[in-house]
Structure formats: structure tokens, C-alpha cells
C-alpha atoms as a PDB file:
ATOM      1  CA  UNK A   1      95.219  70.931  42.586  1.00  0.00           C
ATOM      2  CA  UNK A   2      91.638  69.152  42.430  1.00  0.00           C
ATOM      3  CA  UNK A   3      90.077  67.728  45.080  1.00  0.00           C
ATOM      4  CA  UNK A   4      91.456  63.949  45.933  1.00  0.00           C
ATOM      5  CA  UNK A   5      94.276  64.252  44.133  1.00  0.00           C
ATOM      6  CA  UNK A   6      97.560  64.082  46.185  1.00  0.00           C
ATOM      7  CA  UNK A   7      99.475  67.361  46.963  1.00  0.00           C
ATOM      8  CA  UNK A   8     101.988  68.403  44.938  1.00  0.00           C
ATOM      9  CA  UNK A   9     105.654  68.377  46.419  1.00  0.00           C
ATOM     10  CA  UNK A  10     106.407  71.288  48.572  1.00  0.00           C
ATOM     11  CA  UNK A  11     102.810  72.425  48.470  1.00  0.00           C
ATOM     12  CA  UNK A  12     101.498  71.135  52.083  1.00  0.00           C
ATOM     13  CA  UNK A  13     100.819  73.992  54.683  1.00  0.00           C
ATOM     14  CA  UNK A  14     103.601  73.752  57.671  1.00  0.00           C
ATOM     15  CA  UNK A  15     102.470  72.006  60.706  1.00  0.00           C
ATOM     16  CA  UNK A  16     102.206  73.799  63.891  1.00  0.00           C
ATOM     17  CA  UNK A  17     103.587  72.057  66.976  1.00  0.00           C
ATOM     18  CA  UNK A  18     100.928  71.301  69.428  1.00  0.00           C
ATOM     19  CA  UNK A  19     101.016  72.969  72.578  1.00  0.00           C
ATOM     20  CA  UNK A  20     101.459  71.005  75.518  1.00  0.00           C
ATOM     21  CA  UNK A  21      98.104  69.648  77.264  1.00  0.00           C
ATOM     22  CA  UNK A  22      99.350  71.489  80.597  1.00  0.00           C
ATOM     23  CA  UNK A  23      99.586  74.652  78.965  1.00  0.00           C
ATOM     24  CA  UNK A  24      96.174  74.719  77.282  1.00  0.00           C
ATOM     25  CA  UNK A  25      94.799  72.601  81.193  1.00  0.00           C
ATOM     26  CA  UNK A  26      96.019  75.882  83.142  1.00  0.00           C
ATOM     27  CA  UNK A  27      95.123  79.041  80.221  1.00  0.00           C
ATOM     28  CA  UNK A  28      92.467  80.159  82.173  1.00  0.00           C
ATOM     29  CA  UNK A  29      94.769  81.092  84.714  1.00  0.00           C
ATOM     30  CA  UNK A  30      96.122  83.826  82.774  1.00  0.00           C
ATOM     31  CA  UNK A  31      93.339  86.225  83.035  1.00  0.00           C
ATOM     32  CA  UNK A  32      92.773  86.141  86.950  1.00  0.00           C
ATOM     33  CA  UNK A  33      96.580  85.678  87.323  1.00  0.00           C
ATOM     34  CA  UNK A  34      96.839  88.721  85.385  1.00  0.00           C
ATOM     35  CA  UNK A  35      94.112  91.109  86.941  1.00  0.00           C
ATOM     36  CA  UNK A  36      95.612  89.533  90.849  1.00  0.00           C
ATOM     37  CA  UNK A  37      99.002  91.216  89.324  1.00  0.00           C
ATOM     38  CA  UNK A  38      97.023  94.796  88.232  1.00  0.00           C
ATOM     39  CA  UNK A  39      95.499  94.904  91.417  1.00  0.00           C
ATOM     40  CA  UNK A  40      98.698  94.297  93.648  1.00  0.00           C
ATOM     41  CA  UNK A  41     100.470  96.884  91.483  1.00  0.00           C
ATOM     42  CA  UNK A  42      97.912  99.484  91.583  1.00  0.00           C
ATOM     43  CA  UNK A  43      97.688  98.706  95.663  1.00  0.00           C
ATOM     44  CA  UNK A  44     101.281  99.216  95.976  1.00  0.00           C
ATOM     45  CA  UNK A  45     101.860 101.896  94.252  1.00  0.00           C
ATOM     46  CA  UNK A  46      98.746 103.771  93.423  1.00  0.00           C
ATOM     47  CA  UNK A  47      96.284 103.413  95.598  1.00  0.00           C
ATOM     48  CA  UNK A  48      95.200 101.382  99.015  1.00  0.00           C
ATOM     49  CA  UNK A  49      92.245 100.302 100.496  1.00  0.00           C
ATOM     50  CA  UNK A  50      91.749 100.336 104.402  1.00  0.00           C
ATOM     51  CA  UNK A  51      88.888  99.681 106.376  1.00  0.00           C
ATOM     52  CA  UNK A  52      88.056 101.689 109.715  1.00  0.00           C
ATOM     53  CA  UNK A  53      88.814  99.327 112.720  1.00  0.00           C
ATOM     54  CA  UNK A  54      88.182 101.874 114.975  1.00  0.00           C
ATOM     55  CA  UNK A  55      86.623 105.038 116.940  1.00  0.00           C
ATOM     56  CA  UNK A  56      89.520 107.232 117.290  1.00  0.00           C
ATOM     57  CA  UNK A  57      88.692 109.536 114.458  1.00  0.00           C
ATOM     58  CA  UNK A  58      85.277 110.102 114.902  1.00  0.00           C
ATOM     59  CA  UNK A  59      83.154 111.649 113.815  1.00  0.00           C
ATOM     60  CA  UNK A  60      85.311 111.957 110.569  1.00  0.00           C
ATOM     61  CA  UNK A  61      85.736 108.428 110.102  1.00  0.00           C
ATOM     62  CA  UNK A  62      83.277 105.989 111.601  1.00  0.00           C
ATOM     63  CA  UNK A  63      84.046 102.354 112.869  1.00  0.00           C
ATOM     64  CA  UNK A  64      83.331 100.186 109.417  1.00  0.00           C
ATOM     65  CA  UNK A  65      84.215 103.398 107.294  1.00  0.00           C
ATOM     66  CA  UNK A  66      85.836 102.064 103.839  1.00  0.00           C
ATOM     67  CA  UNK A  67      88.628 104.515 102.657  1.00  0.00           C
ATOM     68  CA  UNK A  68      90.855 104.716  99.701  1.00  0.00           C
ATOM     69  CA  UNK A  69      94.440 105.840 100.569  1.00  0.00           C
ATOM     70  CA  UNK A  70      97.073 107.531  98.285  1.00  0.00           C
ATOM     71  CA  UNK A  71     100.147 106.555  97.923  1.00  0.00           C
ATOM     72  CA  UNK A  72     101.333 109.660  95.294  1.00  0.00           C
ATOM     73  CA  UNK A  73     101.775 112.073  98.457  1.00  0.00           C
ATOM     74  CA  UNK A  74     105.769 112.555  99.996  1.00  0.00           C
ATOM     75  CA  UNK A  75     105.973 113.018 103.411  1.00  0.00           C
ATOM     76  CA  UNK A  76     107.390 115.908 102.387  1.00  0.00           C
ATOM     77  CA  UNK A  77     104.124 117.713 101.067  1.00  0.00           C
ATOM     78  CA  UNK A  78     102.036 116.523 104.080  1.00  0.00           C
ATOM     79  CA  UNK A  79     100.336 119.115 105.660  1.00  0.00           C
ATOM     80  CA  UNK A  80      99.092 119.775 108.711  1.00  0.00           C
ATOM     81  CA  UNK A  81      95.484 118.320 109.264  1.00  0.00           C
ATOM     82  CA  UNK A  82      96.210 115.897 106.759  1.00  0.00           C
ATOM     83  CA  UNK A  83      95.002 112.377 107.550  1.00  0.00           C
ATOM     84  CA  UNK A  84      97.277 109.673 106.887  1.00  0.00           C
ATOM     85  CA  UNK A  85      97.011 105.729 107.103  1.00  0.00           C
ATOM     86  CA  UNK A  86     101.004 104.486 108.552  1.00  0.00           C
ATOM     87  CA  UNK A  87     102.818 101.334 109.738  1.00  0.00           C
ATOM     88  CA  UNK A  88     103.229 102.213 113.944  1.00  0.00           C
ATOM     89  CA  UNK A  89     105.510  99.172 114.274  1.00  0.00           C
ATOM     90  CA  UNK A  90     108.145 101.693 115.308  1.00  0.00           C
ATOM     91  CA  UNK A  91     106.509 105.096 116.439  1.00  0.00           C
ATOM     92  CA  UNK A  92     104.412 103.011 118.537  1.00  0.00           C
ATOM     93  CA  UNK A  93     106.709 100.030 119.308  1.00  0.00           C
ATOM     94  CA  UNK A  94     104.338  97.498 118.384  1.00  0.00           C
ATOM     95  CA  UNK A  95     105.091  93.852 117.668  1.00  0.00           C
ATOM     96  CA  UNK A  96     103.500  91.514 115.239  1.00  0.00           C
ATOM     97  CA  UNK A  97     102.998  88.111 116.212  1.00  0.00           C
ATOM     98  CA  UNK A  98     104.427  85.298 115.045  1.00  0.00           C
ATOM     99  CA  UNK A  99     102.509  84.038 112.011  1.00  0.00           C
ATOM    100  CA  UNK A 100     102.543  80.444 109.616  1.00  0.00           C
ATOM    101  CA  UNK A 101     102.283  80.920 106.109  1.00  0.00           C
ATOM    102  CA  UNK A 102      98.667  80.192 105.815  1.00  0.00           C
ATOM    103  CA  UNK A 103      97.860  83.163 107.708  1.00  0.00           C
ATOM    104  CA  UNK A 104     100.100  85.064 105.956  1.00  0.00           C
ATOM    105  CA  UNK A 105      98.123  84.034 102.944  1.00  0.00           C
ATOM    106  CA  UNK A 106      94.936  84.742 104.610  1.00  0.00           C
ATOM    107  CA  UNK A 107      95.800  88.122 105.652  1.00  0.00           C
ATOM    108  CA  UNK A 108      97.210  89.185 102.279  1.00  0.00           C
ATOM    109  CA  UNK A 109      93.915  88.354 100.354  1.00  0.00           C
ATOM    110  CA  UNK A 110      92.205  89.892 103.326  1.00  0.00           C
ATOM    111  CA  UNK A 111      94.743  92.971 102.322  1.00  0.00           C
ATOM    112  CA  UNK A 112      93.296  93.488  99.016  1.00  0.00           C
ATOM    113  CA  UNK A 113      89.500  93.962 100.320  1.00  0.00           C
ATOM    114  CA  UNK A 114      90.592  96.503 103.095  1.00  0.00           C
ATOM    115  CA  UNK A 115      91.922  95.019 105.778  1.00  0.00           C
ATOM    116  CA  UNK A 116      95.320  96.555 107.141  1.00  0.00           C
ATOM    117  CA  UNK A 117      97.769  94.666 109.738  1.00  0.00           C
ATOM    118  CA  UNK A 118      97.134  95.134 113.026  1.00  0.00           C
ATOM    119  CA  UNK A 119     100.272  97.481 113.084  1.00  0.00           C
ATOM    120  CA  UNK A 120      98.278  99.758 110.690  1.00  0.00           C
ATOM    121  CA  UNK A 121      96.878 103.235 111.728  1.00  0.00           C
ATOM    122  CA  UNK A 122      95.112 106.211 110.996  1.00  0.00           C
ATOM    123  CA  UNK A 123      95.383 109.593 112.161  1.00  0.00           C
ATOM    124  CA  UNK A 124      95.431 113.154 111.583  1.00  0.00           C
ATOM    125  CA  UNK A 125      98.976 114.974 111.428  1.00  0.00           C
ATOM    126  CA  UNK A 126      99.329 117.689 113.962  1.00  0.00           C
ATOM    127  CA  UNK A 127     103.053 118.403 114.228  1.00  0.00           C
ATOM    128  CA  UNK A 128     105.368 118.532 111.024  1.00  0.00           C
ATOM    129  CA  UNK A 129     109.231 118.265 111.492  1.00  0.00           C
ATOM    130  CA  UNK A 130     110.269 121.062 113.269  1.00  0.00           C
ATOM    131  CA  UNK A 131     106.890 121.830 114.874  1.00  0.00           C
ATOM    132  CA  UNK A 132     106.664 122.409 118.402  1.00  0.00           C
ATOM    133  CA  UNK A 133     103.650 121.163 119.693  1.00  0.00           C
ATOM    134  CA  UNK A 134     101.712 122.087 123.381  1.00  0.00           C
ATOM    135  CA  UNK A 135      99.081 121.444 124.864  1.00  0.00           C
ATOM    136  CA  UNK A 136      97.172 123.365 125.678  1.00  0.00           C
ATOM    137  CA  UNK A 137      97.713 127.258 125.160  1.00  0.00           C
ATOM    138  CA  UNK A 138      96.107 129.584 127.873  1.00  0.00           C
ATOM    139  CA  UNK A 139      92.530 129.237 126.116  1.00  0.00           C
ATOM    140  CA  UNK A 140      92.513 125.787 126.713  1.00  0.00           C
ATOM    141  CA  UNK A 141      93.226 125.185 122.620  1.00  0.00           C
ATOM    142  CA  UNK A 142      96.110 123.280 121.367  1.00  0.00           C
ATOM    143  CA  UNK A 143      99.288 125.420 120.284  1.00  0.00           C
ATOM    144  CA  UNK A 144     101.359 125.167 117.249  1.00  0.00           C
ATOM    145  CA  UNK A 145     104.498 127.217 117.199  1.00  0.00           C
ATOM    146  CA  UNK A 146     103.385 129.145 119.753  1.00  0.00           C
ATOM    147  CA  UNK A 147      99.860 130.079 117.662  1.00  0.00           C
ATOM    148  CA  UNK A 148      96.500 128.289 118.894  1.00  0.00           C
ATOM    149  CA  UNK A 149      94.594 126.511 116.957  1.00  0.00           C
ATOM    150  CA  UNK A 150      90.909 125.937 115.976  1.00  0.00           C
ATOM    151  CA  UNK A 151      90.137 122.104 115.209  1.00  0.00           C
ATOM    152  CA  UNK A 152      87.342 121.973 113.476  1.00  0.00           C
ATOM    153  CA  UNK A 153      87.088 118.149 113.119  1.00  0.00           C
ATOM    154  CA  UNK A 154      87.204 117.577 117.182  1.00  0.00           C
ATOM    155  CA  UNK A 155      83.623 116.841 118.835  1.00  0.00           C
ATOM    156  CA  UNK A 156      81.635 119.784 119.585  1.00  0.00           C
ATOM    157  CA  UNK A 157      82.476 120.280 123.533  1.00  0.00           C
ATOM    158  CA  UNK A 158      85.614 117.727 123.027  1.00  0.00           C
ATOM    159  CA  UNK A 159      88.605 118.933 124.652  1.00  0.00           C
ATOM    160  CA  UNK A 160      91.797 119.253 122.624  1.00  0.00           C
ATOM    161  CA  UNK A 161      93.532 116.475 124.942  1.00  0.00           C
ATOM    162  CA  UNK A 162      93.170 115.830 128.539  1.00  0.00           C
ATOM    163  CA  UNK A 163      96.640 114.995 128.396  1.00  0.00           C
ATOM    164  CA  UNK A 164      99.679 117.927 128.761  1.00  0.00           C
ATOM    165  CA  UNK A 165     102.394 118.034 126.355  1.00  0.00           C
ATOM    166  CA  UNK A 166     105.359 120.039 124.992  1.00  0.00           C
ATOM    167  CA  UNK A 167     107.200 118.509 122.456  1.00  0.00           C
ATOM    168  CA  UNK A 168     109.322 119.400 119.172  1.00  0.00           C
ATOM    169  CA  UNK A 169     108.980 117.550 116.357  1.00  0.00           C
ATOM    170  CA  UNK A 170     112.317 115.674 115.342  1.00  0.00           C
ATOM    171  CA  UNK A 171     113.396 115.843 111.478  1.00  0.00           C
ATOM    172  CA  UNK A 172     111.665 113.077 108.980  1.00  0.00           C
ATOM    173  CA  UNK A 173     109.149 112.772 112.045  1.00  0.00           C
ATOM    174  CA  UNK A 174     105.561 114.180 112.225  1.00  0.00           C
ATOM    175  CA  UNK A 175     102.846 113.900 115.514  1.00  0.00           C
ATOM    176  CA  UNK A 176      99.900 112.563 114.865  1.00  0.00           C
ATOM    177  CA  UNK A 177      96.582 112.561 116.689  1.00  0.00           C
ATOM    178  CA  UNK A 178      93.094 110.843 116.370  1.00  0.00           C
ATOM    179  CA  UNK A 179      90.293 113.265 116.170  1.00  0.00           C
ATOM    180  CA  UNK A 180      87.751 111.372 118.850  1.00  0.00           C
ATOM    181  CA  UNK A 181      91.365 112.788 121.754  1.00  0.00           C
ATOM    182  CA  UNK A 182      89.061 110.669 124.477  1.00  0.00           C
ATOM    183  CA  UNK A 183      89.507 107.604 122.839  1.00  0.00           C
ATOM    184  CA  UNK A 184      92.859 107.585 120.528  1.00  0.00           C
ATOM    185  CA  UNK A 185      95.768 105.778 121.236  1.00  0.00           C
ATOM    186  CA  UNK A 186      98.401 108.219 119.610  1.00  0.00           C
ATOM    187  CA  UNK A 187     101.387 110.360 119.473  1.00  0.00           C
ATOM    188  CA  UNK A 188     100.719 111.242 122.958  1.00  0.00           C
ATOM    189  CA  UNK A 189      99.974 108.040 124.515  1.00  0.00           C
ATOM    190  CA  UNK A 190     103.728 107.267 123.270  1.00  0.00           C
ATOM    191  CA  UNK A 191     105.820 109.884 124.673  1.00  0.00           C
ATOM    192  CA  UNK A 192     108.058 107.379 126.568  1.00  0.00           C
ATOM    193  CA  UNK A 193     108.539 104.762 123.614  1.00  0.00           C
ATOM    194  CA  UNK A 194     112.000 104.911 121.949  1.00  0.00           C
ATOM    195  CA  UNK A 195     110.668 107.596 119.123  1.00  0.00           C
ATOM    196  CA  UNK A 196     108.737 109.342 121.463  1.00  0.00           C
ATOM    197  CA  UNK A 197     105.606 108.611 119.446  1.00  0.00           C
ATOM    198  CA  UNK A 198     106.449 110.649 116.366  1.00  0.00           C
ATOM    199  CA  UNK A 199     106.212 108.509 113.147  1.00  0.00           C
ATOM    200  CA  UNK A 200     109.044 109.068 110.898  1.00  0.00           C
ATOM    201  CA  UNK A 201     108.406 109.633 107.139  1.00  0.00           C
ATOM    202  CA  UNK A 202     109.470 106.325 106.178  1.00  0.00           C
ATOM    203  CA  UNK A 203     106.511 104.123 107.559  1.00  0.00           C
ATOM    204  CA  UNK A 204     103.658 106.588 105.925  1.00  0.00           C
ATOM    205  CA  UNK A 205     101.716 104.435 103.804  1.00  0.00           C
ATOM    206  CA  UNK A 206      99.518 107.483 102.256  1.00  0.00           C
ATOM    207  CA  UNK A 207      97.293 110.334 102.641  1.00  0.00           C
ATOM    208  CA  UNK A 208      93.634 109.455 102.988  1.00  0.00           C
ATOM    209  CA  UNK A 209      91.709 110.147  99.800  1.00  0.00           C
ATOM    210  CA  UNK A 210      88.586 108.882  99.262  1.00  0.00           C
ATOM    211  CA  UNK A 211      85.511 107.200 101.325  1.00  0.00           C
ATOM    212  CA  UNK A 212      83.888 104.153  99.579  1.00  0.00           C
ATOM    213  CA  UNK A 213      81.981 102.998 101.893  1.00  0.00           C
ATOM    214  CA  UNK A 214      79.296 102.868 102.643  1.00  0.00           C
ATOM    215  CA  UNK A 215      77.616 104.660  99.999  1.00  0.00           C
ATOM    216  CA  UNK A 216      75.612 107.359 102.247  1.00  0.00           C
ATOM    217  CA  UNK A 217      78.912 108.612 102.773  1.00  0.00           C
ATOM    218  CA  UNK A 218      80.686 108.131  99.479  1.00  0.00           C
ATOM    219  CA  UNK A 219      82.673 111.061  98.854  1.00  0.00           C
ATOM    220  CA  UNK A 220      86.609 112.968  99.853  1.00  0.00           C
ATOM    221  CA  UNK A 221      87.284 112.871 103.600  1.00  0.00           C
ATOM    222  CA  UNK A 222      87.673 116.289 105.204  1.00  0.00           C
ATOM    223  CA  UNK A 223      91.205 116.857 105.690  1.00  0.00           C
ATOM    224  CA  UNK A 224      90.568 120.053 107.799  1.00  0.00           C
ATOM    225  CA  UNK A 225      93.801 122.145 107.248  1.00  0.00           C
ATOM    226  CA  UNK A 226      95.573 123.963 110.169  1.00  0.00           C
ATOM    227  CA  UNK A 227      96.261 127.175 107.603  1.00  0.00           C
ATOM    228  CA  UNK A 228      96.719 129.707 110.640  1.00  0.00           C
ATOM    229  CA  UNK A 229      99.949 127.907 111.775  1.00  0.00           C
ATOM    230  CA  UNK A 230     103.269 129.822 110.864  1.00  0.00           C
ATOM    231  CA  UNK A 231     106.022 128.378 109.387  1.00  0.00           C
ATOM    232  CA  UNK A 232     108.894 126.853 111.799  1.00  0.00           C
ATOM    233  CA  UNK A 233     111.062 130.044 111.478  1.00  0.00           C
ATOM    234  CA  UNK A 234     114.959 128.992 110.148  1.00  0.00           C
ATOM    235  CA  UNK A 235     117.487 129.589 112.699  1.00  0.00           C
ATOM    236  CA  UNK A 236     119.864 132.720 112.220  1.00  0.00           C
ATOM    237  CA  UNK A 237     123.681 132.615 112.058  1.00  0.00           C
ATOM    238  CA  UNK A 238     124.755 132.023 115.653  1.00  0.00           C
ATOM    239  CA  UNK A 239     121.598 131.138 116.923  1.00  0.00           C
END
């Protein structure tokens, strides 16, 4: 066909039906939309941040620390001297109060740069189900199934706890303690809430995994294994 002449019957290319104005107004929403989704997936399943609110693990983790949590690790393959970040709403019998949806909003875009719910703790696990946990054996140490224990990560001169204790850890449950004992509200500070301060499996959001921030400090987080600690020994027939 030459140019200016008409097309020839059946020869025009199909029309495509024009997309709506709203549709092309709001296409830029698709990227950020899309990346918001990544991140919320990769937070929720993958890995969380959490920022240090406090000084109950120093000199581990300082106040203003930046940490990456886990969220691969079972309760189940927590060890002791792990460090784990968990929801105390229940272990600790703590309440939330009442919020309106904007600050619901606030706090969950707050949640993606670090910042947990006031509910939200971290702290190193001392007892695993089936522990029994003392303090403090005869050298002034604290005592794992009936072994003593060197904690590396407490303050040099720091005592274990200045609190006595002899408890057994329930199943699903694990005791947890801050590593600055002078100044950590934890398992022990607990004993006479419903769940006797243990936190049960459930409400472990993740191992600790990586520091962030600041850079100085950039680098894994000292998990400081209690490897010396024998195994809860399995009960014989008739025992």
C-alpha cells in the first residue's frame, strides 16, 4: 500500500483498549507497593530487625545497639547461651495498651526500621525444658543440672544474681536471663507470675544474629555457649 492511499480491507493493525486514566494515575505505586511487600515478607519470615532499648545485656549489647534477628531457628535447636529476641506478653504478664489505628500504623512503619513493641525482649537462654536451674552453687556460680557454670559474657566482678533460685524448667518453656543480672528484669524477677517467668516456645521471635549498628561494632553477637552443661538425664522405668 503507498503512502495516502486508504488501507486495504482487513489490513488495519487491531486497536488496543486504552487503559483506564486511574490505572496509569496510581502505576508508580507498584514498585514501592511491591518492595513494602518484600520487606514485610522477608521480616516475617526471614529475618527481623530490633533495636536495643535497653541495659540489661550489657556489655554484649549496648543501649542503641541495632541487631538482626533470625527467624530460621526452632525453639527446639536453641541452645543454652543463645540470645533470643521474644514476645513477654505472657512469661512476663505484660499488657499492651489500648491503641487507635493511627498508632498502630505508626508503630508498624516504626517496626520495619527496628523498633519492637514494648512487649518485646531480649535475653540470653539459661534453662532449656527440663533444666533445673539454681542459684547459686557453693562457689557462688550459677548451677545447671547440678554442674556450675562459667559465664563468660557477665561483667568482670558481676555476680551471677543477687537473687536465690531453684527452679525446673517446664516442657516448651526455657529461662532466660539478661547478662548486665544488676539491672535485668527477667526470668527471675517473674517467679510469681502465672508461668513463673519461663517463656514458652511459642512467643520466640528468633535467635539474635547479626549487629548492624553502629558500624564500630558491625559484626555476629557472641552467643557464649554453656557447652559444660550435661544433658537433662531421661527418667528410668519406675522412676
Amino acid at each position: 500500500m503507498s503512502a495516502g492511499t486508504a488501507p486495504e480491507p482487513g489490513s488495519a493493525a487491531p486497536s488496543r483498549t486504552p487503559e483506564p486514566s486511574g490505572i496509569r494515575r496510581h502505576r508508580w505505586l507498584l514498585g514501592p507497593a511491591s518492595l513494602l511487600l518484600l520487606v514485610l515478607l522477608v521480616r516475617a519470615f526471614l529475618v527481623t530487625p530490633f533495636g536495643i532499648p535497653s541495659a540489661s545485656m550489657e556489655d554484649t549489647l549496648l543501649v542503641g545497639d541495632r541487631i538482626l534477628v533470625s527467624r530460621l531457628t526452632a525453639p527446639a535447636d536453641l541452645q543454652r547461651g543463645d540470645i533470643v529476641v521474644f514476645d513477654a506478653s505472657q512469661a512476663f504478664n505484660l499488657r499492651l495498651p489500648e491503641r487507635g489505628v493511627v498508632q498502630t500504623l505508626v508503630e508498624a512503619g516504626q517496626s520495619l526500621f527496628g523498633k519492637g513493641q514494648p512487649t518485646d525482649y531480649v535475653k540470653r537462654v539459661i534453662g532449656l525444658p527440663g533444666d533445673r536451674v539454681k542459684c547459686c552453687a557453693p562457689d557462688g556460680r550459677l548451677e545447671i543440672n547440678g554442674v556450675a557454670v562459667d559465664e563468660p559474657y557477665i561483667a568482670p566482678g558481676a555476680v551471677p544474681s543477687t537473687m536465690t533460685f531453684d527452679v525446673t524448667v517446664p516442657d516448651d518453656r526455657f529461662w532466660v536471663m539478661g547478662d548486665n543480672r544488676g539491672a535485668s528484669s527477667d526470668s527471675r524477677a517473674h517467679l510469681g507470675e502465672p508461668g513463673s517467668g519461663m517463656v514458652p516456645g511459642e512467643d520466640i521471635i528468633g535467635k539474635v544474629w547479626v549487629r548492624y549498628w553502629p558500624l564500630g561494632r558491625l559484626g555476629d553477637v557472641d552467643q557464649g555457649q554453656l557447652t559444660s552443661v550435661p544433658a537433662v538425664p531421661v527418667p528410668r522405668n519406675g522412676e
